[in-house]
PDB file of N, CA and C in Angstrom:
ATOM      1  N   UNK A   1     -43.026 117.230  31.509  1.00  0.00           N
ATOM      2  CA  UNK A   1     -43.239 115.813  31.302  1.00  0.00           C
ATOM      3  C   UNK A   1     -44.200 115.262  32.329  1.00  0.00           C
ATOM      4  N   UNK A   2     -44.745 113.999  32.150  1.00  0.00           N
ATOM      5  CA  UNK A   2     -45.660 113.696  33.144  1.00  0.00           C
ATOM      6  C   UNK A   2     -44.888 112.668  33.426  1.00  0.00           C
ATOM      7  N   UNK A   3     -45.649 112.010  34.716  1.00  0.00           N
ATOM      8  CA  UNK A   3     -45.064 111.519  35.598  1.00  0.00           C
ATOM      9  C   UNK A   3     -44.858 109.762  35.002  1.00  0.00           C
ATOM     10  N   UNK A   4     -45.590 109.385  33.685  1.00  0.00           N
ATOM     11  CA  UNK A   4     -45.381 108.147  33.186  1.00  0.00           C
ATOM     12  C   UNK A   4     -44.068 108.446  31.925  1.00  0.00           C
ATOM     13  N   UNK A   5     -43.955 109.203  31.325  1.00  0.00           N
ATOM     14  CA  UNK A   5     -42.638 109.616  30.930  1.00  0.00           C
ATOM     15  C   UNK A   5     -41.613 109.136  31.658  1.00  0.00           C
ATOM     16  N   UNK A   6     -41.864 110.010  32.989  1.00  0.00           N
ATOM     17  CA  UNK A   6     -40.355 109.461  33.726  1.00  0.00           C
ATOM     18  C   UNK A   6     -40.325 108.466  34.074  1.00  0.00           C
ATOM     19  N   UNK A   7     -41.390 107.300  33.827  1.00  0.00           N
ATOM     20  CA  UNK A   7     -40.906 106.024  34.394  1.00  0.00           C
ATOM     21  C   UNK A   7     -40.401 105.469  33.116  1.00  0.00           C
ATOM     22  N   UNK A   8     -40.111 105.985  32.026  1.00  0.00           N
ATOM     23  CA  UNK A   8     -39.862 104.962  31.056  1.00  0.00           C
ATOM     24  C   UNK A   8     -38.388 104.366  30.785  1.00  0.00           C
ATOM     25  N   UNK A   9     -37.960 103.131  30.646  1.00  0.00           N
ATOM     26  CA  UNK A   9     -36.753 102.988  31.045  1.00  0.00           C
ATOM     27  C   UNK A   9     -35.897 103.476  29.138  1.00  0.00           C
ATOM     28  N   UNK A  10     -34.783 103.994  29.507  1.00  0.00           N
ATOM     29  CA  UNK A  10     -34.273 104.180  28.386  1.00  0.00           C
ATOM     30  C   UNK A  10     -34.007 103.111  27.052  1.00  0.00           C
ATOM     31  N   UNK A  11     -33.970 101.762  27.459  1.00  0.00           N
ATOM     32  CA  UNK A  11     -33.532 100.911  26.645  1.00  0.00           C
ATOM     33  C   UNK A  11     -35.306 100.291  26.419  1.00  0.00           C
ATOM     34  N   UNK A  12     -35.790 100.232  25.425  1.00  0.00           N
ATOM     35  CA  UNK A  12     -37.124  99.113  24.809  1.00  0.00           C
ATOM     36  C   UNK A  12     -36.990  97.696  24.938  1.00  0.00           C
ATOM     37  N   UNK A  13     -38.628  97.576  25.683  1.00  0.00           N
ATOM     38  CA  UNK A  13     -38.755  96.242  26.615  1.00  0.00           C
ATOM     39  C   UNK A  13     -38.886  95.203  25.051  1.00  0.00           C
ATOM     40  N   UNK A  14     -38.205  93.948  24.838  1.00  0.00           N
ATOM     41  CA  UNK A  14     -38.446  93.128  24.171  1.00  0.00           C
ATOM     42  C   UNK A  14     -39.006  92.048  24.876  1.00  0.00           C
ATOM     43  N   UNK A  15     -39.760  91.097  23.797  1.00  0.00           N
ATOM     44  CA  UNK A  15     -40.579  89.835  24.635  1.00  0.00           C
ATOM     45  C   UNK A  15     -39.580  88.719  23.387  1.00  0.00           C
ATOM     46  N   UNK A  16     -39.161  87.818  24.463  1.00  0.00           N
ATOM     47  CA  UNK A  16     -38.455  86.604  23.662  1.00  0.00           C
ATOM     48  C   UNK A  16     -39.515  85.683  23.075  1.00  0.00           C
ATOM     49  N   UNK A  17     -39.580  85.922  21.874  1.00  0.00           N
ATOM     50  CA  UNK A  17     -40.240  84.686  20.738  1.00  0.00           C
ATOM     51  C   UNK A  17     -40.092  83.104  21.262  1.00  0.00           C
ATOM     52  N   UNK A  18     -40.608  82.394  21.092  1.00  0.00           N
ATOM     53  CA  UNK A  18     -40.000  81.300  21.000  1.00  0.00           C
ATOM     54  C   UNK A  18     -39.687  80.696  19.736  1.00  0.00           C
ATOM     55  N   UNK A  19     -40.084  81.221  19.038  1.00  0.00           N
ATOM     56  CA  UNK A  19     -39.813  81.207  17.016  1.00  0.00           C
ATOM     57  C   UNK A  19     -38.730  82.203  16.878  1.00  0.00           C
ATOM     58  N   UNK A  20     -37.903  81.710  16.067  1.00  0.00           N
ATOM     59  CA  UNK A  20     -36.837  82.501  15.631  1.00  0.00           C
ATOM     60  C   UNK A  20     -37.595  83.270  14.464  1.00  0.00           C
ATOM     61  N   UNK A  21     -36.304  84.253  14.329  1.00  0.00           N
ATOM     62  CA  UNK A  21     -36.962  85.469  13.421  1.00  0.00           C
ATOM     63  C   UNK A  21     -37.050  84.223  12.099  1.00  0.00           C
ATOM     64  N   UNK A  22     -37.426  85.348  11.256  1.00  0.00           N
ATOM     65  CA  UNK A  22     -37.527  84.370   9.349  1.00  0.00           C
ATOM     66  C   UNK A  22     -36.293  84.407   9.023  1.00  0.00           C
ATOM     67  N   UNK A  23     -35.991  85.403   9.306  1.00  0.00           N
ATOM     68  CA  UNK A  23     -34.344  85.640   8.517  1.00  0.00           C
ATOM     69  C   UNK A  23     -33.668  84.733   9.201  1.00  0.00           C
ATOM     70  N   UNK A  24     -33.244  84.811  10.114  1.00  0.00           N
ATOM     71  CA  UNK A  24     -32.593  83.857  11.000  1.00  0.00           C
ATOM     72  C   UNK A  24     -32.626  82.126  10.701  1.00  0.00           C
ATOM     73  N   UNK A  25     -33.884  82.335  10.252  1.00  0.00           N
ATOM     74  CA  UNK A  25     -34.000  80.606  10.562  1.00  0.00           C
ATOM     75  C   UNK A  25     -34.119  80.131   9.023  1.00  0.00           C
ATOM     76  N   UNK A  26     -33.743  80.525   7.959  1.00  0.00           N
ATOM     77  CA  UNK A  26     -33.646  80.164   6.628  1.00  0.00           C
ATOM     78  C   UNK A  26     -31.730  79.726   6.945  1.00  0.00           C
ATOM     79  N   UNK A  27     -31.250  80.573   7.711  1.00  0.00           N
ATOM     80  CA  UNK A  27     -29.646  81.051   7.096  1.00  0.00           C
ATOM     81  C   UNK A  27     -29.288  79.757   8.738  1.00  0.00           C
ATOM     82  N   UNK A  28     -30.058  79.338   9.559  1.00  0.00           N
ATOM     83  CA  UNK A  28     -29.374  78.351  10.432  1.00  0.00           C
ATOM     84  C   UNK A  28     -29.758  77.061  10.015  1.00  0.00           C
ATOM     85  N   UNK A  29     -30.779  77.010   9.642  1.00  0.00           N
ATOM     86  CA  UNK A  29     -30.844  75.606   8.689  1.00  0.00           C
ATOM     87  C   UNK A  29     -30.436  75.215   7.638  1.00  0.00           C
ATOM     88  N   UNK A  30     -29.759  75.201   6.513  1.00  0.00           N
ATOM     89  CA  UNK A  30     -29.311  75.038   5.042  1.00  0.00           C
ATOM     90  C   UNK A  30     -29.849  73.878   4.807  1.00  0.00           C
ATOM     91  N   UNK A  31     -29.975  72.980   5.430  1.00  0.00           N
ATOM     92  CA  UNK A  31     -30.285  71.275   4.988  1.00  0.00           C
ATOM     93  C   UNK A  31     -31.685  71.581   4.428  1.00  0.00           C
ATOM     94  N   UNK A  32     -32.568  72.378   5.189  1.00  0.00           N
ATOM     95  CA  UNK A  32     -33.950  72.588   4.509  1.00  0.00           C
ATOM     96  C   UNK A  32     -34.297  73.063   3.197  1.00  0.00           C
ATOM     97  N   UNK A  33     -33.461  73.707   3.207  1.00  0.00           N
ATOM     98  CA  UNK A  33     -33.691  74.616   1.398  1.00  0.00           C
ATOM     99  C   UNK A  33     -32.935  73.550   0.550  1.00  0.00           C
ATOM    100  N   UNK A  34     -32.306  73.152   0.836  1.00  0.00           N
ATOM    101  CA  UNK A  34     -31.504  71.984  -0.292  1.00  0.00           C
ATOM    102  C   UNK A  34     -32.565  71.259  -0.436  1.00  0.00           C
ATOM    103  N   UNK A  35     -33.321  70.451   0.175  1.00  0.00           N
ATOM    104  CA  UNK A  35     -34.854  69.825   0.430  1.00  0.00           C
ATOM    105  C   UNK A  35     -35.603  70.198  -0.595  1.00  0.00           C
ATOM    106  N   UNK A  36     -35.883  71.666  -0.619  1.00  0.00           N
ATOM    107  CA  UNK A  36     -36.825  72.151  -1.375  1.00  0.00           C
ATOM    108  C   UNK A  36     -36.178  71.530  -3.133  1.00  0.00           C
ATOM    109  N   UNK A  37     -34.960  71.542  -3.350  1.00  0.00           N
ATOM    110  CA  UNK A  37     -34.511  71.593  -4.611  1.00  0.00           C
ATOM    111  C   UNK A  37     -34.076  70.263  -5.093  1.00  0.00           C
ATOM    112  N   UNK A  38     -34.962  69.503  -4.383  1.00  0.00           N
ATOM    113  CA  UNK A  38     -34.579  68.220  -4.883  1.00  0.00           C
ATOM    114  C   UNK A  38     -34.904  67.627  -6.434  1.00  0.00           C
ATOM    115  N   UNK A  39     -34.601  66.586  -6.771  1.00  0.00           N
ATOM    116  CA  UNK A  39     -35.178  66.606  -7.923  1.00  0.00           C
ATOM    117  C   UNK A  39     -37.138  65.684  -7.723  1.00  0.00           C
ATOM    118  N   UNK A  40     -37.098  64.966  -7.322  1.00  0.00           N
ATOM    119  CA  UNK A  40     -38.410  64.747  -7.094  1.00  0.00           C
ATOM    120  C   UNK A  40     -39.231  65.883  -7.372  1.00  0.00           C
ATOM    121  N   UNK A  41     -38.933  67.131  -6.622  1.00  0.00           N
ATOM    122  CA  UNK A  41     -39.363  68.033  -6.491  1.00  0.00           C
ATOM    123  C   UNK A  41     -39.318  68.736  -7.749  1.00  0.00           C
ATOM    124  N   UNK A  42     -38.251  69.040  -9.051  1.00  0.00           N
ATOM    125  CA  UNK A  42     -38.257  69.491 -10.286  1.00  0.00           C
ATOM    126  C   UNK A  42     -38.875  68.508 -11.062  1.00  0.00           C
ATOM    127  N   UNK A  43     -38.614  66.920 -10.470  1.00  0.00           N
ATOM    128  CA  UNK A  43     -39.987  66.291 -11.816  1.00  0.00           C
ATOM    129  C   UNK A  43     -41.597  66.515 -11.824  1.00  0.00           C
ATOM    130  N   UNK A  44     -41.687  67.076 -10.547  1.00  0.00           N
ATOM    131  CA  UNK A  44     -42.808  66.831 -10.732  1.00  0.00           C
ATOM    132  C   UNK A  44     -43.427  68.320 -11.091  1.00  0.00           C
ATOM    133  N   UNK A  45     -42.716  69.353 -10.982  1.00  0.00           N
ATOM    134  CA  UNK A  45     -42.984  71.045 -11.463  1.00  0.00           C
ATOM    135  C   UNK A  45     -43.293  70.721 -12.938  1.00  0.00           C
ATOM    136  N   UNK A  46     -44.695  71.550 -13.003  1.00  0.00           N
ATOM    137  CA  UNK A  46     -45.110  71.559 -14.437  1.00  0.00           C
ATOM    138  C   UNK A  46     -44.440  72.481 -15.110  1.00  0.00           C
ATOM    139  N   UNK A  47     -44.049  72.591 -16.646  1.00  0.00           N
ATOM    140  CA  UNK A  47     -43.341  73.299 -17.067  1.00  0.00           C
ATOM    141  C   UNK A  47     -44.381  73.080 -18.494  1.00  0.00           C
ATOM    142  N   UNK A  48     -44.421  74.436 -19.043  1.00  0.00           N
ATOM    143  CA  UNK A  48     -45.098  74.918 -20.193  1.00  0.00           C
ATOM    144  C   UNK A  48     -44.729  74.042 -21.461  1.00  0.00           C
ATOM    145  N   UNK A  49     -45.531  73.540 -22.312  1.00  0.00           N
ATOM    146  CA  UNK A  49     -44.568  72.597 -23.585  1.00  0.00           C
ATOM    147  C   UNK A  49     -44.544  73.728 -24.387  1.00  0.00           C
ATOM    148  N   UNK A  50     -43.686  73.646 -25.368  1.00  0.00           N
ATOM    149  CA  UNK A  50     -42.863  74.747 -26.402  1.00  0.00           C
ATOM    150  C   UNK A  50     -43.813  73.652 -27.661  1.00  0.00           C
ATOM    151  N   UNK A  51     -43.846  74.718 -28.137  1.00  0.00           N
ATOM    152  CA  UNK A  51     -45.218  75.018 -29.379  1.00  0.00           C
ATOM    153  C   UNK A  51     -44.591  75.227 -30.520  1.00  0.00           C
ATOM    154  N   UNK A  52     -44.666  74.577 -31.707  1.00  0.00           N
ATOM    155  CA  UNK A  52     -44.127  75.700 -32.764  1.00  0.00           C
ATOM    156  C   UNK A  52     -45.006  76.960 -32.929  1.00  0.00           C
ATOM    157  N   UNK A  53     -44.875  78.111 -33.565  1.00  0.00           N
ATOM    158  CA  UNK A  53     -45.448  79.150 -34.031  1.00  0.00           C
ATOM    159  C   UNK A  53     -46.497  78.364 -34.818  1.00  0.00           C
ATOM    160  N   UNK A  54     -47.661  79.129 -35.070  1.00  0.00           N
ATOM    161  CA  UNK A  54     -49.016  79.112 -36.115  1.00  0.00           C
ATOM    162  C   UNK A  54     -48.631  78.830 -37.559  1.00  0.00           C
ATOM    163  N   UNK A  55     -47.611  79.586 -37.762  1.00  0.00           N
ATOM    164  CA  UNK A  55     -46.874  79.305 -39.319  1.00  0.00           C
ATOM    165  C   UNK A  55     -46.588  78.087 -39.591  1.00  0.00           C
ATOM    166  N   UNK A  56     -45.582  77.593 -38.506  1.00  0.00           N
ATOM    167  CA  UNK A  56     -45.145  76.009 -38.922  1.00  0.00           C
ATOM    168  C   UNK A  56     -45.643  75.238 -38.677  1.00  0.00           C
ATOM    169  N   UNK A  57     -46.768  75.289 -37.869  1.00  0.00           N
ATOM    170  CA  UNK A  57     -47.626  74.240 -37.047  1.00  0.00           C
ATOM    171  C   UNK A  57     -49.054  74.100 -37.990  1.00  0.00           C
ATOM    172  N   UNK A  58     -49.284  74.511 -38.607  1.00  0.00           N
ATOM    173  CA  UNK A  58     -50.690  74.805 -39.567  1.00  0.00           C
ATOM    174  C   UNK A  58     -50.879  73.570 -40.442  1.00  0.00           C
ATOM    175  N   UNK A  59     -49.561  73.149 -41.169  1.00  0.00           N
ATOM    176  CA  UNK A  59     -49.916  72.037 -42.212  1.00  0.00           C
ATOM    177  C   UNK A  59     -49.943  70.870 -41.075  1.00  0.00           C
ATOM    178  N   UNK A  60     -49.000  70.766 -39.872  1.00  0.00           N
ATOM    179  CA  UNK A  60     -48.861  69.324 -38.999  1.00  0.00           C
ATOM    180  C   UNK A  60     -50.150  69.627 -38.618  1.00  0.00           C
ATOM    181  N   UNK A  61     -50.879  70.630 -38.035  1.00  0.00           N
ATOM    182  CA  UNK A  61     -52.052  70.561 -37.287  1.00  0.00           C
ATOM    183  C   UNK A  61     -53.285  70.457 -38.818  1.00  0.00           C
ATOM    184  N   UNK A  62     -53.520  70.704 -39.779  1.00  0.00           N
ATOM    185  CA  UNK A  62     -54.667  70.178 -40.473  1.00  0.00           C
ATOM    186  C   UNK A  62     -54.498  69.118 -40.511  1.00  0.00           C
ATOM    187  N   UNK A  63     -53.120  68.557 -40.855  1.00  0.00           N
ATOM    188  CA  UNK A  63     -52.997  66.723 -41.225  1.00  0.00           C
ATOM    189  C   UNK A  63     -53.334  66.076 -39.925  1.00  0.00           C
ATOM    190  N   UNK A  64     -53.219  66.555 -38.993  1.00  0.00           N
ATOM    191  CA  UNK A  64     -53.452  65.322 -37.847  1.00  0.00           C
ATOM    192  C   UNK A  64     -55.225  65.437 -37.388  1.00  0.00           C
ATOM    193  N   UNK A  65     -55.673  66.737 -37.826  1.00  0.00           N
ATOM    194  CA  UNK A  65     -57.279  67.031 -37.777  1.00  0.00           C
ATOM    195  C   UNK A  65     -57.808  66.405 -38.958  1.00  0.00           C
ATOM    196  N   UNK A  66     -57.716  66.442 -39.862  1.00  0.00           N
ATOM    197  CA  UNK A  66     -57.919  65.714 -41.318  1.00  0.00           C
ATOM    198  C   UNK A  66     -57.822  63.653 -41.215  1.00  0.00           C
ATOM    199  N   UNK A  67     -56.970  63.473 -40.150  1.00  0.00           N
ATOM    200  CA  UNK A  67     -56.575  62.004 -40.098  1.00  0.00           C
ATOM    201  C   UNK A  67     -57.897  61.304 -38.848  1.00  0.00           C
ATOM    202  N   UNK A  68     -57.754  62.541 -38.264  1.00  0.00           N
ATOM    203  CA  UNK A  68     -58.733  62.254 -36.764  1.00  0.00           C
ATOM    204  C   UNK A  68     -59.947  62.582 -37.375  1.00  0.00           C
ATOM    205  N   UNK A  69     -60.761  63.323 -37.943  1.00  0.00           N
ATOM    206  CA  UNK A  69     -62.030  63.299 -38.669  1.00  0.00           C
ATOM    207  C   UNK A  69     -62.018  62.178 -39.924  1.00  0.00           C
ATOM    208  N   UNK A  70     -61.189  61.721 -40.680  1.00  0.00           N
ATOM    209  CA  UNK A  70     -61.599  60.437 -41.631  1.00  0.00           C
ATOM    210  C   UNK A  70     -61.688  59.088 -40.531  1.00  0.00           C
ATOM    211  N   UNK A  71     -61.256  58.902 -39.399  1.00  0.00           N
ATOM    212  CA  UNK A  71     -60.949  57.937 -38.998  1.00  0.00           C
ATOM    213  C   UNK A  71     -62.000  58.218 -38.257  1.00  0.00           C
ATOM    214  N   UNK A  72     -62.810  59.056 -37.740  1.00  0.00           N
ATOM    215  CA  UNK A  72     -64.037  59.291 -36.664  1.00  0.00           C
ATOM    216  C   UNK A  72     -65.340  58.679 -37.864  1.00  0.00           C
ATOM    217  N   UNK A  73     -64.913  59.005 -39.072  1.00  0.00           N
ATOM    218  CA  UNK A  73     -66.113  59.415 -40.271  1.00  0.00           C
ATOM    219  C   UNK A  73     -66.108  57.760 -40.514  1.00  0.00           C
ATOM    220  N   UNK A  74     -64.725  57.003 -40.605  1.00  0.00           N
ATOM    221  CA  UNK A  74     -64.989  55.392 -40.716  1.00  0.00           C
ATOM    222  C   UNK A  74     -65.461  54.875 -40.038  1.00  0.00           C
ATOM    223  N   UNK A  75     -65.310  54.987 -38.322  1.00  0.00           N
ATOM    224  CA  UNK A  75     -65.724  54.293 -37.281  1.00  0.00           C
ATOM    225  C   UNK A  75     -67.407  54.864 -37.429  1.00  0.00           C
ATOM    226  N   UNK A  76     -67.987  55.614 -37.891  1.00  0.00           N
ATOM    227  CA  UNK A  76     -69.108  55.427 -37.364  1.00  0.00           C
ATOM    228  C   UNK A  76     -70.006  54.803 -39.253  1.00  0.00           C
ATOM    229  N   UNK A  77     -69.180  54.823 -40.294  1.00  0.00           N
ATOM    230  CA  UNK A  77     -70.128  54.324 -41.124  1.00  0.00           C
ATOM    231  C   UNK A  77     -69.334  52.525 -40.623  1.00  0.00           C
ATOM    232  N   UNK A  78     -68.584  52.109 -40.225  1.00  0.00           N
ATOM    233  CA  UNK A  78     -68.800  50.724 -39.603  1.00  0.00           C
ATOM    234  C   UNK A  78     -69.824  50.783 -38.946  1.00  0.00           C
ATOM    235  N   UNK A  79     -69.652  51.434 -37.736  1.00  0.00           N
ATOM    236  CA  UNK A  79     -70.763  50.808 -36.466  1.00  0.00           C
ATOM    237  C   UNK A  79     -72.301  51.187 -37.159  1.00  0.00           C
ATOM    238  N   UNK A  80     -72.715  51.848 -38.475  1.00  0.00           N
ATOM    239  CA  UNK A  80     -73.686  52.107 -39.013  1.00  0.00           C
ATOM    240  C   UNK A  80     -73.782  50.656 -39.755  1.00  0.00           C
ATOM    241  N   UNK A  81     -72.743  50.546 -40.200  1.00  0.00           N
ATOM    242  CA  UNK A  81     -72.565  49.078 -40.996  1.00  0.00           C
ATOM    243  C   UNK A  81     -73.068  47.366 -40.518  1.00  0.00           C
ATOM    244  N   UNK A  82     -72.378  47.799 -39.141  1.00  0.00           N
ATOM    245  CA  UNK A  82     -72.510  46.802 -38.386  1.00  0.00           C
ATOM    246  C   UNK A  82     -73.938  46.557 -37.763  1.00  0.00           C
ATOM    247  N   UNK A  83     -74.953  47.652 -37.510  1.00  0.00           N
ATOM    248  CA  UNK A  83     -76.177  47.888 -36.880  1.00  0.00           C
ATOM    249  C   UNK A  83     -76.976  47.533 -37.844  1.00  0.00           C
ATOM    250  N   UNK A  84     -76.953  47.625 -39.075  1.00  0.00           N
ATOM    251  CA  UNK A  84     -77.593  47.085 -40.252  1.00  0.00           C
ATOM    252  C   UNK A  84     -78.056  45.665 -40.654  1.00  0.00           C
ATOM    253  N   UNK A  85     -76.249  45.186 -40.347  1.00  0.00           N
ATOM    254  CA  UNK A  85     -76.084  43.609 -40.114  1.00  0.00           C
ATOM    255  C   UNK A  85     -76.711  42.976 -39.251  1.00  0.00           C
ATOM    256  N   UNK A  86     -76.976  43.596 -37.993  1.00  0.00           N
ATOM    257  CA  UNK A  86     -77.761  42.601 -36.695  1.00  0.00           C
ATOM    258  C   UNK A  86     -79.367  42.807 -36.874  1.00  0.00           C
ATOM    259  N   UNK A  87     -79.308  44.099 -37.566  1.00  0.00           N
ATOM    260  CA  UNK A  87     -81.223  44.409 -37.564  1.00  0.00           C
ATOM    261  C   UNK A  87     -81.386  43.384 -38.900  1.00  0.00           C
ATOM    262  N   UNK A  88     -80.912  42.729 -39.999  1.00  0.00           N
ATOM    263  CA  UNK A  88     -80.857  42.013 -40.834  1.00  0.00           C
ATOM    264  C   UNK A  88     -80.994  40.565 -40.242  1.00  0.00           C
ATOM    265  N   UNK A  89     -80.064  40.222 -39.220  1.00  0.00           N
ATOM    266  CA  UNK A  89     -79.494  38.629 -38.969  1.00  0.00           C
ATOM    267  C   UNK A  89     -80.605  39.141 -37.755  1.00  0.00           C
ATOM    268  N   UNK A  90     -81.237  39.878 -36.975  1.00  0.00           N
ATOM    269  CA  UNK A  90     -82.501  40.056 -36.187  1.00  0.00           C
ATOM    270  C   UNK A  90     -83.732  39.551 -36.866  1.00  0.00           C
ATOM    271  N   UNK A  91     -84.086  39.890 -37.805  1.00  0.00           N
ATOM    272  CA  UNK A  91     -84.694  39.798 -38.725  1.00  0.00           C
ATOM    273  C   UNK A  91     -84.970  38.532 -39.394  1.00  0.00           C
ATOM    274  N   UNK A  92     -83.973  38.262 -39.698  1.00  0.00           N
ATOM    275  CA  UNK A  92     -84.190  37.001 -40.619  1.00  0.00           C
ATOM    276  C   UNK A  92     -84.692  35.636 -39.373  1.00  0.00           C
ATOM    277  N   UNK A  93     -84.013  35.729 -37.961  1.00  0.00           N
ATOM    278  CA  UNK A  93     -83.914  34.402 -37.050  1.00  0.00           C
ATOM    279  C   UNK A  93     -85.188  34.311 -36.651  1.00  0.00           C
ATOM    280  N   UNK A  94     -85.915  35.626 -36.682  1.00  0.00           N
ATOM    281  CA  UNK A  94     -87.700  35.600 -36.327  1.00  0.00           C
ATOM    282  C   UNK A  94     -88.293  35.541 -37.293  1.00  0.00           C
ATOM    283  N   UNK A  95     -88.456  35.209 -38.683  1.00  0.00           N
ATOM    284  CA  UNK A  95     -89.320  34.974 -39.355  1.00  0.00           C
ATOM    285  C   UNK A  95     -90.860  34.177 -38.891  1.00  0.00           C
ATOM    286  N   UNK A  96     -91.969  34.446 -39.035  1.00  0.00           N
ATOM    287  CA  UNK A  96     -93.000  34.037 -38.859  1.00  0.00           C
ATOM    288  C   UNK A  96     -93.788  33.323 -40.093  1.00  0.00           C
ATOM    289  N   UNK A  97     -93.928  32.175 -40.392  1.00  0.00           N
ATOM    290  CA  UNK A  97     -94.627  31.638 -41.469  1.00  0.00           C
ATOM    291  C   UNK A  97     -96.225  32.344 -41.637  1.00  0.00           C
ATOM    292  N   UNK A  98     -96.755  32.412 -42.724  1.00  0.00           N
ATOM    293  CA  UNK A  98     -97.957  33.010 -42.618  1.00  0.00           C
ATOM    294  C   UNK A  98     -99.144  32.137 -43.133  1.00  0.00           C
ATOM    295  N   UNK A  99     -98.567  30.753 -43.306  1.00  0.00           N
ATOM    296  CA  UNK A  99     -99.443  30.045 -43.565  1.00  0.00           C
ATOM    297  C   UNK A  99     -99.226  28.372 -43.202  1.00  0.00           C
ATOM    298  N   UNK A 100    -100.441  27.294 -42.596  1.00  0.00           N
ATOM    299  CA  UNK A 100     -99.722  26.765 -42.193  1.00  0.00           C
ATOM    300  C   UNK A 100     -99.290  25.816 -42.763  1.00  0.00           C
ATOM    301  N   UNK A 101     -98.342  24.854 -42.399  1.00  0.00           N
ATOM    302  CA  UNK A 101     -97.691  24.320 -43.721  1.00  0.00           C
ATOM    303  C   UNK A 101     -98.399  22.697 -43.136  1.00  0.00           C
ATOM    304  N   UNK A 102     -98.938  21.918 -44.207  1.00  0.00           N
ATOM    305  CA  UNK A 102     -99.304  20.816 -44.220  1.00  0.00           C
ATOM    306  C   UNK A 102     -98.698  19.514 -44.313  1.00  0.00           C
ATOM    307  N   UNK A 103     -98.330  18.613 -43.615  1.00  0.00           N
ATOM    308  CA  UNK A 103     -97.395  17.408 -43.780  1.00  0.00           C
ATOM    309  C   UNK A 103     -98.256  16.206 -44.058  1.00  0.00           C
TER     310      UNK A 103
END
């Protein structure tokens, strides 16, 4: 053996943490983990929405695509409707006489 061998003391030098281990410090606090499980805390966890299957969902999903395209297809022959009306009532408030009129 060499001569740093024999200085080694039989028992292993530990250095005191000033942090407790992990394990330790989950199981001396309890008030903290109850914390975690509050409900604030479950309202606001996103949770996946439940879907019907493709099968049952097919006729609700054309009818509500079918309702949202006639109602997109009205709003724009109005506002086509309506753009017609002002280039008309535009139109008519500027008239220019083309000849001049004699009193």
């Amino acid at each position: 053996m060499t001569s740093f061998a024999k200085n080694l003391s039989p028992t292993p030098i530990t250095a005191d943490s000033p942090r407790p281990d992990f394990g330790t410090a989950g199981q001396a606090e309890p008030d903290k983990a109850s914390h975690r499980a509050s409900d604030m805390v479950k309202k606001g966890r996103p949770e996946p929405a439940l879907k019907p299957s493709p099968a049952l969902s097919h006729e609700v999903d054309g009818t509500a695509f079918d309702a949202a395209w006639k109602d997109e297809a009205k709003a724009a022959r109005r506002d086509a409707f309506k753009a017609k009306r002002r280039a008309q009532a535009a139109q008519s408030k500027s008239r220019a006489f083309k000849r001049a009129v004699t009193r």
